[in-house]
N, C-alpha and C. Protein backbone atom coordinates (compact mmCIF):
# COMPACT_ATOMS: atom_id res chain seq x y z
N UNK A 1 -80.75 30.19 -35.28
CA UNK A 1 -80.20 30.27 -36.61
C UNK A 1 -80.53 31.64 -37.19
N UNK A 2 -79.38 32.21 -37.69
CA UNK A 2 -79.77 33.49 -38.21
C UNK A 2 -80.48 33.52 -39.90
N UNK A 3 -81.59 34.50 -39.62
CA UNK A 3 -82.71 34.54 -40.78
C UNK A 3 -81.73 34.56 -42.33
N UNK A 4 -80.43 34.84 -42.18
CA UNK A 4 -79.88 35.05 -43.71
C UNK A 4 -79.51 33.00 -43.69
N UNK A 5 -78.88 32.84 -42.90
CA UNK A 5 -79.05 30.93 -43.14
C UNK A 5 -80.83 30.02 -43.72
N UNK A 6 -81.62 30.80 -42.73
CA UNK A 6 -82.98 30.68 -43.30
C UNK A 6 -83.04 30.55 -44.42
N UNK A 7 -82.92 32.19 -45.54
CA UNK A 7 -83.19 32.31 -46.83
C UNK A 7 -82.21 31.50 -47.99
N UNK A 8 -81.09 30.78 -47.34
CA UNK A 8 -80.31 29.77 -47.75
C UNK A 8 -79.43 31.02 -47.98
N UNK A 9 -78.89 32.23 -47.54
CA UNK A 9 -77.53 32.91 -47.79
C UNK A 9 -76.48 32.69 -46.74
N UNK A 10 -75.64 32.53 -47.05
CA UNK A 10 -74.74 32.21 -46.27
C UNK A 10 -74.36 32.83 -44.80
N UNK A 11 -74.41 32.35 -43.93
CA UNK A 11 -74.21 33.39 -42.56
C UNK A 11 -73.15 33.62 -42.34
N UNK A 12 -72.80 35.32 -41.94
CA UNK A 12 -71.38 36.04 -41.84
C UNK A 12 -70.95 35.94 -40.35
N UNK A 13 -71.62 35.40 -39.79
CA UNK A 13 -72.00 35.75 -38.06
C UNK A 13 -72.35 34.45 -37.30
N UNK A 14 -72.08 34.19 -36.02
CA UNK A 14 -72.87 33.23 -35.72
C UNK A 14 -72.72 33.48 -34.02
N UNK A 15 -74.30 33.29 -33.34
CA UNK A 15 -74.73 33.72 -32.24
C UNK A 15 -74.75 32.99 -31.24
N UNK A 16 -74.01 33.22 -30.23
CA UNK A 16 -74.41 32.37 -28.77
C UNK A 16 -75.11 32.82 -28.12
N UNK A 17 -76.17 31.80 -27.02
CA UNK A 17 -77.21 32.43 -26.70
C UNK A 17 -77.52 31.14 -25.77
N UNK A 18 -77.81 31.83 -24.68
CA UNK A 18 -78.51 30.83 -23.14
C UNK A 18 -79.73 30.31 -23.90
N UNK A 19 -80.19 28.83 -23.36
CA UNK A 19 -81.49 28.13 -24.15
C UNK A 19 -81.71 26.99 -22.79
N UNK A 20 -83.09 27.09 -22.38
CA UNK A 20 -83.57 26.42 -21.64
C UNK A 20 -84.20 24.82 -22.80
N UNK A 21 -83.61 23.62 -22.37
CA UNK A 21 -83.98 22.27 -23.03
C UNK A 21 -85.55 22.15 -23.29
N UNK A 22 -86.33 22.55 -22.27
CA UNK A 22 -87.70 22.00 -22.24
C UNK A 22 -88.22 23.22 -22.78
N UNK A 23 -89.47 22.42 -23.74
CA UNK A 23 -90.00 23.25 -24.27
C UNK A 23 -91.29 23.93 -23.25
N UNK A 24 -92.33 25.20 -24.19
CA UNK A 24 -93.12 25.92 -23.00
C UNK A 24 -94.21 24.56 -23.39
N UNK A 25 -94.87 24.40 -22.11
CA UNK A 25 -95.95 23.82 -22.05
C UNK A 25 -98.24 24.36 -22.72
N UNK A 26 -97.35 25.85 -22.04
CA UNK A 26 -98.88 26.38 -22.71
C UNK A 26 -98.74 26.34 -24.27
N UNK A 27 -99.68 25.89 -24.70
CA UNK A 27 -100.13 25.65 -26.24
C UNK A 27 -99.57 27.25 -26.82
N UNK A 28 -98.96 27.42 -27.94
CA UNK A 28 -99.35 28.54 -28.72
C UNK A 28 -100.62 28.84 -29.27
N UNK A 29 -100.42 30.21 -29.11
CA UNK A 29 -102.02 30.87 -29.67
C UNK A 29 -101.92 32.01 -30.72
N UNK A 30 -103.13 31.96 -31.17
CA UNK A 30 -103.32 32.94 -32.69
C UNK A 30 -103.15 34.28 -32.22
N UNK A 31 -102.46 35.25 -32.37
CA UNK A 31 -102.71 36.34 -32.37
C UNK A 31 -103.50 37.38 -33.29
N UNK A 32 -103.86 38.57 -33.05
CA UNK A 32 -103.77 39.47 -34.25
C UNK A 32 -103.10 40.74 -34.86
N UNK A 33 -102.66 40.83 -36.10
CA UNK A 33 -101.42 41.72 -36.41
C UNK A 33 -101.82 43.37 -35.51
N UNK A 34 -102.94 43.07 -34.87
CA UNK A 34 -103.49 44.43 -34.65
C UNK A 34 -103.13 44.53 -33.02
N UNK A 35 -103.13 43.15 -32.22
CA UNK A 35 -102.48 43.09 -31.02
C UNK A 35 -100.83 42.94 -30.91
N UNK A 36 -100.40 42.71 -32.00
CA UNK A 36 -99.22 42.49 -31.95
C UNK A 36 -98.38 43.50 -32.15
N UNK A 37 -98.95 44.81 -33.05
CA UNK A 37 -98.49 46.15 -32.84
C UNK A 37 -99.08 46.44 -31.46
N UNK A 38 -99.96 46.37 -31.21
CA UNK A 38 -99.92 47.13 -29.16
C UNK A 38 -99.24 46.44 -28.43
N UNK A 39 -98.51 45.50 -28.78
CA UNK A 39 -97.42 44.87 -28.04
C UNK A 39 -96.23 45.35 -27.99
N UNK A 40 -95.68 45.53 -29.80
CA UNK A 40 -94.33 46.07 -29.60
C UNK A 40 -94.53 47.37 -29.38
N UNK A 41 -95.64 48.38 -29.73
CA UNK A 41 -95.16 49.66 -29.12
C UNK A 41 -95.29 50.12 -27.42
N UNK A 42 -96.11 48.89 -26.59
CA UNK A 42 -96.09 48.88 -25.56
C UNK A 42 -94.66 48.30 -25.11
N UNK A 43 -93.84 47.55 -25.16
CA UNK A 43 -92.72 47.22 -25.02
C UNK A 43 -91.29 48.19 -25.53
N UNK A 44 -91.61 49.01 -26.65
CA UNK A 44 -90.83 50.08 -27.18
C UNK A 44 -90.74 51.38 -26.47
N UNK A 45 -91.98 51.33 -25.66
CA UNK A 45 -92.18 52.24 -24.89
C UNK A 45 -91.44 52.54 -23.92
N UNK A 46 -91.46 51.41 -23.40
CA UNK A 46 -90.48 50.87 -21.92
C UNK A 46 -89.43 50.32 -22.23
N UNK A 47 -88.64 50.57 -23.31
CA UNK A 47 -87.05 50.63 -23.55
C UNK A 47 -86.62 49.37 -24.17
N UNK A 48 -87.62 48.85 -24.78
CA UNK A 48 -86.90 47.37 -25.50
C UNK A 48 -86.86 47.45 -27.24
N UNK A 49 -86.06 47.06 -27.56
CA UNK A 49 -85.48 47.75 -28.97
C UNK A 49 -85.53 46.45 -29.80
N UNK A 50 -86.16 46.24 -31.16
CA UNK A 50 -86.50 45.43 -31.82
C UNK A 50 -85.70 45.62 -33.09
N UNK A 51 -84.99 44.14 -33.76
CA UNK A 51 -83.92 44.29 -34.91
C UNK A 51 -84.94 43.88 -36.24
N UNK A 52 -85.56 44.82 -36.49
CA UNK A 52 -86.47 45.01 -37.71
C UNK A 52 -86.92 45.79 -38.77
N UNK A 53 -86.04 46.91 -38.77
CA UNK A 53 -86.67 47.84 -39.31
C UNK A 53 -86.70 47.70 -40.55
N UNK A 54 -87.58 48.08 -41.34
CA UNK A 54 -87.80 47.26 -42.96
C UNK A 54 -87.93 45.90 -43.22
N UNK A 55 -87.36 44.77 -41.92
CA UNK A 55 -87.80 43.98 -42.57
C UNK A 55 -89.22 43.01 -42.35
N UNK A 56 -89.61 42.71 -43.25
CA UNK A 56 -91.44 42.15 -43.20
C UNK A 56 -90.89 40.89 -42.33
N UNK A 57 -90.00 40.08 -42.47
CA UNK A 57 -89.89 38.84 -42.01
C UNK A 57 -89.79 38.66 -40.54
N UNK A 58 -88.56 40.00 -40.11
CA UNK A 58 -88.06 40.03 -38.63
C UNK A 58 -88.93 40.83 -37.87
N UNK A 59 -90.47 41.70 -38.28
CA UNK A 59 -91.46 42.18 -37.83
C UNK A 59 -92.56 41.12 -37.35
N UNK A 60 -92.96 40.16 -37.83
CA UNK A 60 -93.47 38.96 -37.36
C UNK A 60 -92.19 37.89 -36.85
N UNK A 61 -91.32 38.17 -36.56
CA UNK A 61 -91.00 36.75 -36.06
C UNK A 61 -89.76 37.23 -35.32
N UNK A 62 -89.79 37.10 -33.88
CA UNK A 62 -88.67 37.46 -32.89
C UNK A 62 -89.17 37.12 -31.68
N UNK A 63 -88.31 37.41 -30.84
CA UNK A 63 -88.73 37.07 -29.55
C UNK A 63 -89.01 38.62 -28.93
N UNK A 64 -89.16 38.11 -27.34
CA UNK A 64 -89.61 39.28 -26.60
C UNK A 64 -89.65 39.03 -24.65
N UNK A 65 -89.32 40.07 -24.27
CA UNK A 65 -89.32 40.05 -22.93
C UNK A 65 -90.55 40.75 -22.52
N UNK A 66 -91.05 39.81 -21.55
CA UNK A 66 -92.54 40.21 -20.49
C UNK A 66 -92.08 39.74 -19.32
N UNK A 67 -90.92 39.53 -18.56
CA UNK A 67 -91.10 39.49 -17.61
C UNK A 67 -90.87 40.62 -16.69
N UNK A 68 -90.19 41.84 -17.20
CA UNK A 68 -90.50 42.88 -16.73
C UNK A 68 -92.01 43.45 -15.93
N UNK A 69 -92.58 43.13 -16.62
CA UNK A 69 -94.23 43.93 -16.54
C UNK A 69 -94.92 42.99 -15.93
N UNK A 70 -96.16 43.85 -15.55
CA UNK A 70 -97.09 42.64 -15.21
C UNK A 70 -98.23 41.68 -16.13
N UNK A 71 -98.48 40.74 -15.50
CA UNK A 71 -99.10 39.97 -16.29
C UNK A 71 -100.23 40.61 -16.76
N UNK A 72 -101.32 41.47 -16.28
CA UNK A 72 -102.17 42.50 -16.20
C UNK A 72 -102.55 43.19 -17.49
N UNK A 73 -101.47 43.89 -17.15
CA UNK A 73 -100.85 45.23 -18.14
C UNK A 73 -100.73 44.88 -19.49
N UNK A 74 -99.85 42.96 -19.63
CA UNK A 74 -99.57 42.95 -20.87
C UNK A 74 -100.73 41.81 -21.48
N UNK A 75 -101.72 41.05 -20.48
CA UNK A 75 -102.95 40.60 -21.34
C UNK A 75 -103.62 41.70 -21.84
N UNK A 76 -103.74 42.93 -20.74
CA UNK A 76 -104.89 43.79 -21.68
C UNK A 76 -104.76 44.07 -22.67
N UNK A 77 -103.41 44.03 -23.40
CA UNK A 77 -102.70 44.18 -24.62
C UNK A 77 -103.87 43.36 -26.10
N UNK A 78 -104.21 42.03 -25.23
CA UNK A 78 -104.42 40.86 -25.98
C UNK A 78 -105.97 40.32 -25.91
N UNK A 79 -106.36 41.84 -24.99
CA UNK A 79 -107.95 42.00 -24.86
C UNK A 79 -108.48 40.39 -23.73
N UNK A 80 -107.30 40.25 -23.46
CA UNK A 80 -106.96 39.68 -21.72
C UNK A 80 -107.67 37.84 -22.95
N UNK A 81 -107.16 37.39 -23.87
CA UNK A 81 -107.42 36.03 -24.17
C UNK A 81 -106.98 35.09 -23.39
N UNK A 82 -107.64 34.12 -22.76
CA UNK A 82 -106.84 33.15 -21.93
C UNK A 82 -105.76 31.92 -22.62
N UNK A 83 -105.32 32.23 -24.20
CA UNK A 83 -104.39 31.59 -24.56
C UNK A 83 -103.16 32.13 -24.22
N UNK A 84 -103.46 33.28 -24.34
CA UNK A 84 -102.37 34.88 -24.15
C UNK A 84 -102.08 34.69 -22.84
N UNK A 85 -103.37 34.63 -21.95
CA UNK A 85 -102.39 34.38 -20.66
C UNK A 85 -101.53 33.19 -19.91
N UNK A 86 -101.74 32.27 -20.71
CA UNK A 86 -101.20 30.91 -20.46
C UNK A 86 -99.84 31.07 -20.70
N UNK A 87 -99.46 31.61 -22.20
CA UNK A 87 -98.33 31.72 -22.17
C UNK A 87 -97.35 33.24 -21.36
N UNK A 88 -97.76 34.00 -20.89
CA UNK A 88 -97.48 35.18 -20.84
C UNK A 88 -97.06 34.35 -19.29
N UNK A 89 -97.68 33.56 -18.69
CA UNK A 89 -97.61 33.15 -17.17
C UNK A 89 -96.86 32.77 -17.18
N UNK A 90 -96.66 31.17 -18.23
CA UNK A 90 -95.53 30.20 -18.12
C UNK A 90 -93.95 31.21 -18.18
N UNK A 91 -94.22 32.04 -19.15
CA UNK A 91 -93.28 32.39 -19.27
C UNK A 91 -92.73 33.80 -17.95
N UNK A 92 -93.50 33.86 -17.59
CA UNK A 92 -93.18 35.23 -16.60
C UNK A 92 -92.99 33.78 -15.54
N UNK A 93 -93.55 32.96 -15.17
CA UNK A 93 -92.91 32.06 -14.08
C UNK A 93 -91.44 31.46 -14.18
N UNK A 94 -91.04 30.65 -15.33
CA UNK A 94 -90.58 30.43 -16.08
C UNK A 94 -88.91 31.24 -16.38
N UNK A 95 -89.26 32.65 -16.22
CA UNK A 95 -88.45 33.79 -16.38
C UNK A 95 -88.01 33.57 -17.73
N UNK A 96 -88.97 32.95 -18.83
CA UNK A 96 -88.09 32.69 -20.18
C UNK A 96 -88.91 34.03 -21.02
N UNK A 97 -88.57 34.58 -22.33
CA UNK A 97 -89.11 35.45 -23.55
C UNK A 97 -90.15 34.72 -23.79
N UNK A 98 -91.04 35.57 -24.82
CA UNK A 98 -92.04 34.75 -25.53
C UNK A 98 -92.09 35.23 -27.24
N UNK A 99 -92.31 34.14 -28.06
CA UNK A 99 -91.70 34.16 -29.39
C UNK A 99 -92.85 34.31 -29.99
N UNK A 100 -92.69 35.28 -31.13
CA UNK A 100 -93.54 34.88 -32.19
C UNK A 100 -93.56 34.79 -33.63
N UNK A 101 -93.98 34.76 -34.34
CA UNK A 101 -93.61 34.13 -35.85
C UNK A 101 -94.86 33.81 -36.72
N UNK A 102 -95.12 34.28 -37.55
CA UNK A 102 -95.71 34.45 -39.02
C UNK A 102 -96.08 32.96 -39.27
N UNK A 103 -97.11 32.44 -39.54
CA UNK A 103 -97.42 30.75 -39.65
C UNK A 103 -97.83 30.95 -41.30
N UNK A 104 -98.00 31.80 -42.21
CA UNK A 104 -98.20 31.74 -43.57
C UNK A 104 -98.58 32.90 -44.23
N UNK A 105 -98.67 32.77 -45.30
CA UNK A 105 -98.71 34.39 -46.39
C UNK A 105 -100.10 34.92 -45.74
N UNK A 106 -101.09 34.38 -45.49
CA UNK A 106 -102.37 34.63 -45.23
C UNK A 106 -101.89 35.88 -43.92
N UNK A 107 -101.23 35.83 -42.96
CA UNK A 107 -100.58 36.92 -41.86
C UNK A 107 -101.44 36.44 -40.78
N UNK A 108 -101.41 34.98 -40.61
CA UNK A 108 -101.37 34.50 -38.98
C UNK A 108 -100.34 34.66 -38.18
N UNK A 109 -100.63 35.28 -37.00
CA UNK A 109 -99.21 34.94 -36.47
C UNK A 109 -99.43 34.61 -35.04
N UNK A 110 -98.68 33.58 -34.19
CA UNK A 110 -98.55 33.07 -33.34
C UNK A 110 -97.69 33.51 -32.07
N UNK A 111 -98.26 33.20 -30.95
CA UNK A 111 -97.23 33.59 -30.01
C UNK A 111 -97.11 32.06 -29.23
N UNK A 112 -95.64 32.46 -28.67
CA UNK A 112 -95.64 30.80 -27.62
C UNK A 112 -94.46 31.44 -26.81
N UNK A 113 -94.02 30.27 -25.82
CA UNK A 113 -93.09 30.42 -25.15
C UNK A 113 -91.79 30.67 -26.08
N UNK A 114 -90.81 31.37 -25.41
CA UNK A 114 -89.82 31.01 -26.23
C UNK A 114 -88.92 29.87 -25.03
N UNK A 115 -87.30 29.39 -25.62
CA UNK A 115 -86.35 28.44 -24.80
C UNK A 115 -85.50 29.78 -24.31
N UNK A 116 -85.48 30.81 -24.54
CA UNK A 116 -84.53 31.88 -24.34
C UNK A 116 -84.61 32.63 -23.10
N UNK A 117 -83.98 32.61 -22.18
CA UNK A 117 -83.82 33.16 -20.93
C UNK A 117 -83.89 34.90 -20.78
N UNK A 118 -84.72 35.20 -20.18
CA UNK A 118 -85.37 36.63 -19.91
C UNK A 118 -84.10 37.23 -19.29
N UNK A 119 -84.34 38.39 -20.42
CA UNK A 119 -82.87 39.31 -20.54
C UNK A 119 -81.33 39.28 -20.38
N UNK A 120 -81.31 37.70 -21.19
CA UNK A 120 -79.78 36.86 -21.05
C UNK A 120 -79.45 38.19 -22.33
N UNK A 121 -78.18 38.18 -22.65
CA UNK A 121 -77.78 38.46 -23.81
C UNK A 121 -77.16 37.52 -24.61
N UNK A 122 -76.82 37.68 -25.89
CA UNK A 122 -76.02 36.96 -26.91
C UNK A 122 -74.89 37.56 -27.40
N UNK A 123 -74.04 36.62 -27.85
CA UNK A 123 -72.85 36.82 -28.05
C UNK A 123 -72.44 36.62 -30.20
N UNK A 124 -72.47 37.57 -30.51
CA UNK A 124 -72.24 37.67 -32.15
C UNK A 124 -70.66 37.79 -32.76
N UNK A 125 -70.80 36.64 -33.11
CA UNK A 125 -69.27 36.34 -33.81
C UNK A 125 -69.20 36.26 -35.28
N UNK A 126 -68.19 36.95 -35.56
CA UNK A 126 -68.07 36.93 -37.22
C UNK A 126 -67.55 34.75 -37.00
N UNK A 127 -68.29 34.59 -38.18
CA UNK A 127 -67.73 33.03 -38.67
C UNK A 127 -65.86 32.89 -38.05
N UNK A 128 -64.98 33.65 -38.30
CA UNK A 128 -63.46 32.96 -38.06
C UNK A 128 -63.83 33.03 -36.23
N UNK A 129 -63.82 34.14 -35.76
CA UNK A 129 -63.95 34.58 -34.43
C UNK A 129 -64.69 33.72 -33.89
N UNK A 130 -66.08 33.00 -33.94
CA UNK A 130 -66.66 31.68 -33.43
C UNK A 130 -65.70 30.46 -33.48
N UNK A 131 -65.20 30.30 -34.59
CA UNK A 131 -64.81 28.80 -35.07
C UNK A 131 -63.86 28.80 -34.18
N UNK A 132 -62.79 30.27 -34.25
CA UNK A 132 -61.38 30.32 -33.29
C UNK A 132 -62.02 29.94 -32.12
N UNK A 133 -63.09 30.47 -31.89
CA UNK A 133 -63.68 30.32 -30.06
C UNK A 133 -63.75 28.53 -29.53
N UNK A 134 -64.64 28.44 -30.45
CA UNK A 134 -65.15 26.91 -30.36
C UNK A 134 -63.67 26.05 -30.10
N UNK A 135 -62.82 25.72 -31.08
CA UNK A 135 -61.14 25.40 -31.10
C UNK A 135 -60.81 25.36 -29.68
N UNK A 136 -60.61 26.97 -29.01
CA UNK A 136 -59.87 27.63 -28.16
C UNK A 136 -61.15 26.32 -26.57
N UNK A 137 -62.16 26.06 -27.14
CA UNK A 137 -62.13 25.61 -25.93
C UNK A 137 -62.99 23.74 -26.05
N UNK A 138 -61.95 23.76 -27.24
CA UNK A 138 -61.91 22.38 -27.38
C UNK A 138 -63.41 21.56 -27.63
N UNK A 139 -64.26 22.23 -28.38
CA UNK A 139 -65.67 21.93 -29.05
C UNK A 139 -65.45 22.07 -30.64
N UNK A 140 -66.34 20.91 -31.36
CA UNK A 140 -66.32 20.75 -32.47
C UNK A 140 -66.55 22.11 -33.50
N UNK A 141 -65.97 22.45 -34.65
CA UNK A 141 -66.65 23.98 -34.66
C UNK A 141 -67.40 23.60 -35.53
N UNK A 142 -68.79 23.44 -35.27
CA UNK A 142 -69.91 23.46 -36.18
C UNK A 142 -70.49 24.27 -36.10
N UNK A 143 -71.26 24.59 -37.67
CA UNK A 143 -71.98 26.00 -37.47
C UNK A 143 -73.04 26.23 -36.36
N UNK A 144 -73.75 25.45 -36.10
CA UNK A 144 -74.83 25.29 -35.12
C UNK A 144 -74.45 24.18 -34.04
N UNK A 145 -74.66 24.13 -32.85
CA UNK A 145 -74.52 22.98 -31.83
C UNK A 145 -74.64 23.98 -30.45
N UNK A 146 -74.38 23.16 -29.42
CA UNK A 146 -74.98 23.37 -27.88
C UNK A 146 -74.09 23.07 -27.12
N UNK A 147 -74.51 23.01 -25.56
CA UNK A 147 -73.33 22.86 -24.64
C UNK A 147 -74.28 22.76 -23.31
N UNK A 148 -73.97 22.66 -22.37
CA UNK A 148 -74.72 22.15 -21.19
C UNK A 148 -74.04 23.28 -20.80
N UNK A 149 -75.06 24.03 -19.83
CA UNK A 149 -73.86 25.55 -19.42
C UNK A 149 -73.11 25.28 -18.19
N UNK A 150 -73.08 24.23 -17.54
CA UNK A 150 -72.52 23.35 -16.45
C UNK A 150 -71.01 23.02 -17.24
N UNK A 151 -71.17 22.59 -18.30
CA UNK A 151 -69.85 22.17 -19.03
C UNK A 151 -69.39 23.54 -19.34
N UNK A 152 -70.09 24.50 -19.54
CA UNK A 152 -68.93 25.76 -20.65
C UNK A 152 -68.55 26.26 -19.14
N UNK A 153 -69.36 25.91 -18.00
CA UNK A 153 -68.92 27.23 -16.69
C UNK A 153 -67.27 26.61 -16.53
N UNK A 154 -66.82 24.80 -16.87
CA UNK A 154 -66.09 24.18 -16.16
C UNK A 154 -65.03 24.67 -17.29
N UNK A 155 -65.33 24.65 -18.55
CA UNK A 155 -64.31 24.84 -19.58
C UNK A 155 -63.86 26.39 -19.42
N UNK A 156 -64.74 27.29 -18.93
CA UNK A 156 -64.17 28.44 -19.06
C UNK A 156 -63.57 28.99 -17.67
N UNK A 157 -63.79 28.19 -16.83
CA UNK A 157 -62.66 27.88 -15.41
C UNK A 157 -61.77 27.42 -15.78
N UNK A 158 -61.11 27.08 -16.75
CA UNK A 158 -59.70 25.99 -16.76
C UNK A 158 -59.15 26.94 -17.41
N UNK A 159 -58.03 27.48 -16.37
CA UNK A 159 -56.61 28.07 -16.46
C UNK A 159 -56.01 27.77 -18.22
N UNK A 160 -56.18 25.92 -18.74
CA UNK A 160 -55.49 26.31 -20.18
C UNK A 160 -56.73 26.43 -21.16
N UNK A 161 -57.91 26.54 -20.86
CA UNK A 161 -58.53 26.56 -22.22
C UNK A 161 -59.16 28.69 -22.03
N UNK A 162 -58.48 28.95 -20.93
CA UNK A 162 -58.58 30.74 -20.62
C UNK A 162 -57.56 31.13 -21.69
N UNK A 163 -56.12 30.26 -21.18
CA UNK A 163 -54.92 30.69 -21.91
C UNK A 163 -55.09 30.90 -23.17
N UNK A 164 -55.39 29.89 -23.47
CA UNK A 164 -56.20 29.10 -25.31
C UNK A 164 -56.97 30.29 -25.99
N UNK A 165 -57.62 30.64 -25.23
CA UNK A 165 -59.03 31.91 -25.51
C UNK A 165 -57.55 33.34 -25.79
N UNK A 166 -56.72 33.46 -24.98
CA UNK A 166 -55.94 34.45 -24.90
C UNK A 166 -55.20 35.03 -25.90
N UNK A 167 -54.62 33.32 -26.08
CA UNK A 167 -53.15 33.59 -27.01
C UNK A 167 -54.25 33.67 -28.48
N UNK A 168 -55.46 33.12 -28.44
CA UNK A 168 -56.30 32.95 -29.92
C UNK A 168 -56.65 34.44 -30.27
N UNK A 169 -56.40 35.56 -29.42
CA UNK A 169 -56.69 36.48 -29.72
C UNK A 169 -57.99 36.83 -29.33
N UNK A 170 -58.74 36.05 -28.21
CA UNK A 170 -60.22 36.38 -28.45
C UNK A 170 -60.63 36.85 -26.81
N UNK A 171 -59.45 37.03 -26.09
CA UNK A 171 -59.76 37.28 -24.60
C UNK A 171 -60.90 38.24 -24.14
N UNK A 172 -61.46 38.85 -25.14
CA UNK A 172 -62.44 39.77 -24.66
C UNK A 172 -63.43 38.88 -24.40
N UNK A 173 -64.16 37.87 -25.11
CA UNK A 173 -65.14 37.23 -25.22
C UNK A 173 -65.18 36.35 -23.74
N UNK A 174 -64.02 36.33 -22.96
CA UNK A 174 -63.48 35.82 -21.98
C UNK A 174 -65.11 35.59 -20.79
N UNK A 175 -64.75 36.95 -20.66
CA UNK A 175 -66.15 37.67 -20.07
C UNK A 175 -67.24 37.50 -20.03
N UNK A 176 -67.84 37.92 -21.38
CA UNK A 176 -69.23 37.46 -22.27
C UNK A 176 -69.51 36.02 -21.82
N UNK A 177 -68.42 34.90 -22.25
CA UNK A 177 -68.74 33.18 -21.95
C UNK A 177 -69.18 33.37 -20.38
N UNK A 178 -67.88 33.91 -19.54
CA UNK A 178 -68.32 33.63 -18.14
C UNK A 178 -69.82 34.15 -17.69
N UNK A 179 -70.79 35.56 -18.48
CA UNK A 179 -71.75 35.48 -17.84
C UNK A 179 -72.71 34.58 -18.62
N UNK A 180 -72.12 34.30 -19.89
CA UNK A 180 -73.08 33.38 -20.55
C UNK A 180 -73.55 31.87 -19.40
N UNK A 181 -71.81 31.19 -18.78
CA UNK A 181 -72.31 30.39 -18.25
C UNK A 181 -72.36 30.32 -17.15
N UNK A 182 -73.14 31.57 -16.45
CA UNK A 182 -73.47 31.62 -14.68
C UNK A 182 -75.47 31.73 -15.10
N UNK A 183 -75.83 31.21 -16.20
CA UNK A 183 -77.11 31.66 -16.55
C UNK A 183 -77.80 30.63 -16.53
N UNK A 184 -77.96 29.68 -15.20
CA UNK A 184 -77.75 28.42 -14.30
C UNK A 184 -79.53 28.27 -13.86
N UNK A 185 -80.13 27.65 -14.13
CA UNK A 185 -81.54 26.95 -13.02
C UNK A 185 -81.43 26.02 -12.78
N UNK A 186 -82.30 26.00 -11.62
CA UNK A 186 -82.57 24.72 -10.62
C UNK A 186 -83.67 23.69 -11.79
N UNK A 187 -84.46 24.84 -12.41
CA UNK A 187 -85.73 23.91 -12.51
C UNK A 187 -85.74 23.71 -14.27
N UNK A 188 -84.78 24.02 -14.78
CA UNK A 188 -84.62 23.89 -16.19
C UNK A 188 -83.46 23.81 -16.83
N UNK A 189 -82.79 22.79 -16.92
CA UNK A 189 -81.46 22.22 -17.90
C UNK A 189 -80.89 23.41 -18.93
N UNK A 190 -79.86 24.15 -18.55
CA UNK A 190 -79.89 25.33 -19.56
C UNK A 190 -78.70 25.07 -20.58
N UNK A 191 -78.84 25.41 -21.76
CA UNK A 191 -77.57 25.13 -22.61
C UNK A 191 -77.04 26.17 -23.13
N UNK A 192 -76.18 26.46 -23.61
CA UNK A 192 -75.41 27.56 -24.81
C UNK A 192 -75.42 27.10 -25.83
N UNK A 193 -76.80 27.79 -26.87
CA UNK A 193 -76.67 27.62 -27.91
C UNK A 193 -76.31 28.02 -29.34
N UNK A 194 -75.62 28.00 -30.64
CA UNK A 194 -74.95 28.70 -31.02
C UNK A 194 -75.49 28.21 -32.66
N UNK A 195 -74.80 29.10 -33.31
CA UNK A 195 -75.74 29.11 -34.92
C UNK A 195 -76.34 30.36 -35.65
């Protein structure tokens, strides 16, 4: 869900995005705002680009890719805590991001697994351009909802709901869906989730 729906403003946009069903198993753990800057500038370093600038809210609370790196490299980050590495594992096994987020004014902030698949991309639709999408392949258009990516691979194989996507004007996105739904595991139920 995008942070302007959060603050109750209306969302102009709405995002598709690969999501593993099961949640991470390692517990979340406390971080500190002081490890969490040697995180993102260790990650900024090595080419990963964060949608925050100015804001206090989207500086504590986003996700993040570690499965690039080693597990090593990015506990020492965290002065090697074994909560830190629980999740840093699950998730480097896992191949999923790891999330974190602001738990109150006081400036706790937490890290955990995230459901988001390591270096999937997302797909950003103005509100008509989603709803047309959703229509075009015969899903309810609600602002938020899911899909089994087994079902979108079969819907976006079918010759009339391609056509559908075509004549709707939205054939570029054609693409985007198909790698959205080749983003397939054995060991975790993956969905397309949107909102």
């Amino acid at each position: 869900m995008s942070e302007r729906v959060r603050q109750g403003v209306p969302s102009i946009s709405i995002s598709f995005t690969a999501s593993v069903s099961a949640p991470g198993l390692a517990p979340a753990v406390a971080v500190s705002v002081r490890h969490l800057a040697a995180f993102r500038a260790f990650a900024r370093e090595r080419g990963e680009h964060f949608a925050d600038e100015g804001d206090e809210f989207l500086a504590y609370n986003f996700e993040a890719r570690v499965c690039p790196w080693s597990l090593a490299s990015i506990c020492a980050l965290f002065d090697h805590d074994p909560g830190v590495i629980a999740v840093i594992e699950e998730a480097q096994f896992r191949g999923l991001n790891i999330r974190f987020w602001r738990v109150d004014a006081k400036g706790d902030v937490m890290m955990g697994v995230a459901r988001s698949l390591d270096g999937s991309t997302s797909m950003d639709l103005s509100n008509a351009n989603a709803h047309a999408l959703l229509d075009a392949l015969g899903v309810d258009r609600d602002t938020c909802g899911k899909i089994p990516v087994t079902d979108l691979r079969s819907m976006v194989a079918d010759p009339t709901v391609r056509e559908r996507i075509t004549r709707g004007g939205l054939g570029h996105y054609a693409d985007q869906l198909e790698r959205l739904a080749t983003l397939d595991r054995t060991e975790d139920e993956v969905h397309v989730i949107w909102g």
